[in-house]
C-alpha atoms as a PDB file:
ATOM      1  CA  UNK A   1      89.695  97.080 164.933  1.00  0.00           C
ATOM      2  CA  UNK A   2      92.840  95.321 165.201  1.00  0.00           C
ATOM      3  CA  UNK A   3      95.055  94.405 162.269  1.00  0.00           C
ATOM      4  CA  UNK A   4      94.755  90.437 162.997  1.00  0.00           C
ATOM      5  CA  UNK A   5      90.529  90.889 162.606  1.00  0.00           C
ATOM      6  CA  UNK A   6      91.095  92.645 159.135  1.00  0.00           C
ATOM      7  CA  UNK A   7      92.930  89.694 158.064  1.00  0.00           C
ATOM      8  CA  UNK A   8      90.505  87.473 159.810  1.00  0.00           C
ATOM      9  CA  UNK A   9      87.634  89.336 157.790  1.00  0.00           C
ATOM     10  CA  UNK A  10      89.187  89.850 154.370  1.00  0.00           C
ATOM     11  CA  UNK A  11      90.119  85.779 154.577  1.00  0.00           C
ATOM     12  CA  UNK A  12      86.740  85.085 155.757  1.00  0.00           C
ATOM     13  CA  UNK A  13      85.027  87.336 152.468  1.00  0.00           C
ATOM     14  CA  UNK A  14      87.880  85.884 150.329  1.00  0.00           C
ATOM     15  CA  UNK A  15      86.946  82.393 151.172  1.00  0.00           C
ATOM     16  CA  UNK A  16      83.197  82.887 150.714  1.00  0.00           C
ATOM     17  CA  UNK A  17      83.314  84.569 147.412  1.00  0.00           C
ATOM     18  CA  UNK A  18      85.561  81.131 146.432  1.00  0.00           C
ATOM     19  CA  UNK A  19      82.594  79.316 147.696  1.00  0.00           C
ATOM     20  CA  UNK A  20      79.741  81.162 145.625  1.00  0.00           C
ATOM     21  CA  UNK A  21      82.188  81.535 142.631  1.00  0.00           C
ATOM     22  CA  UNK A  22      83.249  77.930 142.694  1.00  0.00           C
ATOM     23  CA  UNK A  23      79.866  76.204 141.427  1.00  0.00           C
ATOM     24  CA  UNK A  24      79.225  79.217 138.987  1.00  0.00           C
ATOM     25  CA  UNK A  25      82.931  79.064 137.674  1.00  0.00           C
ATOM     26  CA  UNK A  26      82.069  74.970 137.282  1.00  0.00           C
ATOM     27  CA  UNK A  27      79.150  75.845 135.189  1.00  0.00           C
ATOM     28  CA  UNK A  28      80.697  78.013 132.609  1.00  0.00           C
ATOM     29  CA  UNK A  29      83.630  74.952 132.404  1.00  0.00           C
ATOM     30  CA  UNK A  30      81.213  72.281 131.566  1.00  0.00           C
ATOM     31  CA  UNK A  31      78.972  74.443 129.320  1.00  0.00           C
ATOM     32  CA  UNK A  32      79.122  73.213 125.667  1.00  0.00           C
ATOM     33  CA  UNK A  33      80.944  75.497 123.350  1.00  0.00           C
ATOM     34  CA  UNK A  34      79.017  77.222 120.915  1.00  0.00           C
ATOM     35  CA  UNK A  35      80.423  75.898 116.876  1.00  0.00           C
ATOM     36  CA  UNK A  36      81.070  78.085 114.560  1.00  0.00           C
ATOM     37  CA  UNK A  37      80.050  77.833 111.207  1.00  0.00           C
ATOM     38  CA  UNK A  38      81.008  77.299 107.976  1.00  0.00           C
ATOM     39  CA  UNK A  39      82.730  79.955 106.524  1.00  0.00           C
ATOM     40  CA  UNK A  40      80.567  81.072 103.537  1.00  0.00           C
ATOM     41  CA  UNK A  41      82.310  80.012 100.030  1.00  0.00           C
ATOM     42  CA  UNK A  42      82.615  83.147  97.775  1.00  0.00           C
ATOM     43  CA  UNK A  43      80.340  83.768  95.488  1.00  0.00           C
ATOM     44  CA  UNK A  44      81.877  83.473  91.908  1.00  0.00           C
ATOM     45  CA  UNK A  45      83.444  86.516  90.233  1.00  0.00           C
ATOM     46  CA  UNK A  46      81.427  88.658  87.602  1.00  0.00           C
ATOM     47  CA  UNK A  47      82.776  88.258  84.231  1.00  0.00           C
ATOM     48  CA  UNK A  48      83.151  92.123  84.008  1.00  0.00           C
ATOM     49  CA  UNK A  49      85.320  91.705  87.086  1.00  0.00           C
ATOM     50  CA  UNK A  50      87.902  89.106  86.219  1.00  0.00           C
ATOM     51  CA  UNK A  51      88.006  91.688  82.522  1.00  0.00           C
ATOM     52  CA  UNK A  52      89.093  94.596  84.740  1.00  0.00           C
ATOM     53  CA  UNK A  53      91.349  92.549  86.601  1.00  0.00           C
ATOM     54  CA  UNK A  54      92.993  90.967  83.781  1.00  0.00           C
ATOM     55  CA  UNK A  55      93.326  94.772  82.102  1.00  0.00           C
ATOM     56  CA  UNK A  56      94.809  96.280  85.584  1.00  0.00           C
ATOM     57  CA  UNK A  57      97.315  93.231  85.343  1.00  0.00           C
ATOM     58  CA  UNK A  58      98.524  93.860  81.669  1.00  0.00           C
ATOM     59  CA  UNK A  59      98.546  97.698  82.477  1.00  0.00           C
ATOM     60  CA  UNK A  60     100.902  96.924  85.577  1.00  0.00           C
ATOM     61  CA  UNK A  61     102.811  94.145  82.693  1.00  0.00           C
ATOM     62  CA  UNK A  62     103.675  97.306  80.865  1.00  0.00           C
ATOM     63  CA  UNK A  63     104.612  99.047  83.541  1.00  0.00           C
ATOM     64  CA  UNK A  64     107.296  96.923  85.097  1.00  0.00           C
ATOM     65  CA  UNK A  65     108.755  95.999  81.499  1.00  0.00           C
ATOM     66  CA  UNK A  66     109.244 100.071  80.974  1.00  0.00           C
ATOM     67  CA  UNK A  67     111.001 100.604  84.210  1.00  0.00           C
ATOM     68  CA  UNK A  68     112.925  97.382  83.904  1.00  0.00           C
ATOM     69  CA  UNK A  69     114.320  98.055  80.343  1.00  0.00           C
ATOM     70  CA  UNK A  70     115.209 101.915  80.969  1.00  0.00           C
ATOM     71  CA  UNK A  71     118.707 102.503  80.992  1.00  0.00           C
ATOM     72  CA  UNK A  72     120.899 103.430  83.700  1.00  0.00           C
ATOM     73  CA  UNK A  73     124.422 105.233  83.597  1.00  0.00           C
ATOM     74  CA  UNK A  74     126.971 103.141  84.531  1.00  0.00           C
ATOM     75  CA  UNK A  75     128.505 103.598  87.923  1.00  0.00           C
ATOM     76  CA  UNK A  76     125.620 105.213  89.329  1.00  0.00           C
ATOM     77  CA  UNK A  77     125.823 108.668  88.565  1.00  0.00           C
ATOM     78  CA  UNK A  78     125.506 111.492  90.755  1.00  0.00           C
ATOM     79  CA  UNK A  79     122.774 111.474  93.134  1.00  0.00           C
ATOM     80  CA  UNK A  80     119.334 114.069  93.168  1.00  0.00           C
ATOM     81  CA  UNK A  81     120.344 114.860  96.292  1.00  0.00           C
ATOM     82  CA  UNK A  82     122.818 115.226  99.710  1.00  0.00           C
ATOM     83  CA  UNK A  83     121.398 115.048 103.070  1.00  0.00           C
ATOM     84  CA  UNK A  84     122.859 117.686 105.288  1.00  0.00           C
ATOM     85  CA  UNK A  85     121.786 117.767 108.788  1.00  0.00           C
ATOM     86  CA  UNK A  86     120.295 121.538 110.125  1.00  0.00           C
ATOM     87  CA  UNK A  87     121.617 122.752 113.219  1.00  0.00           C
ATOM     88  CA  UNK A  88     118.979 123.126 116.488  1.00  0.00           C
ATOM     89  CA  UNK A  89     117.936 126.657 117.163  1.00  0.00           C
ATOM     90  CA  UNK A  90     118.653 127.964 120.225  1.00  0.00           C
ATOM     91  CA  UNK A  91     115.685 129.512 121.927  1.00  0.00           C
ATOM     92  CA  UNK A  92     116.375 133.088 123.448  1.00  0.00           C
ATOM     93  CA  UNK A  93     115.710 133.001 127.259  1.00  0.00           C
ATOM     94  CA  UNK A  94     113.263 135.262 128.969  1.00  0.00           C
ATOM     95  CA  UNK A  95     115.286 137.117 131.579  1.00  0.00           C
END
């Protein structure tokens, strides 16, 4: 086959699978939409949960106040630690 009858052929399949797709391709445009619904509203909060909630929040209260009041050195101080950099291994070639 020539390559001007390729191109002739894949138009040809090109331009039918337009025509069979067209009509289908339609139908799934005009199709109504599916809603969604309503999102559920939550269901109200066990007493015994909004206690352990207000506890974890008094607990994390304390927490904050005892790292905000601790006192620091002035200036900084020296730090825990110094980052020093390791130099690469060289791997020993296989002669």
């Amino acid at each position: 086959m020539t390559a001007s009858r390729r191109r002739f052929l894949r138009l040809v399949a090109a331009g039918s699978a337009a025509v069979v797709a067209g009509p289908v391709a339609a139908a799934v445009r005009k199709a109504p939409r599916a809603r969604k619904p309503a999102p559920a509203k939550p269901a109200a909060a066990a007493p015994a949960l909004a206690e352990e909630l207000r506890k974890q929040k008094a607990g994390l209260e304390q927490s904050l106040k005892a790292l905000r009041d601790y006192p620091l050195p002035a200036g900084g101080g020296e730090p825990g630690f110094t980052f020093v950099p390791l130099k690469a291994r060289r791997k020993e070639r296989a002669s």
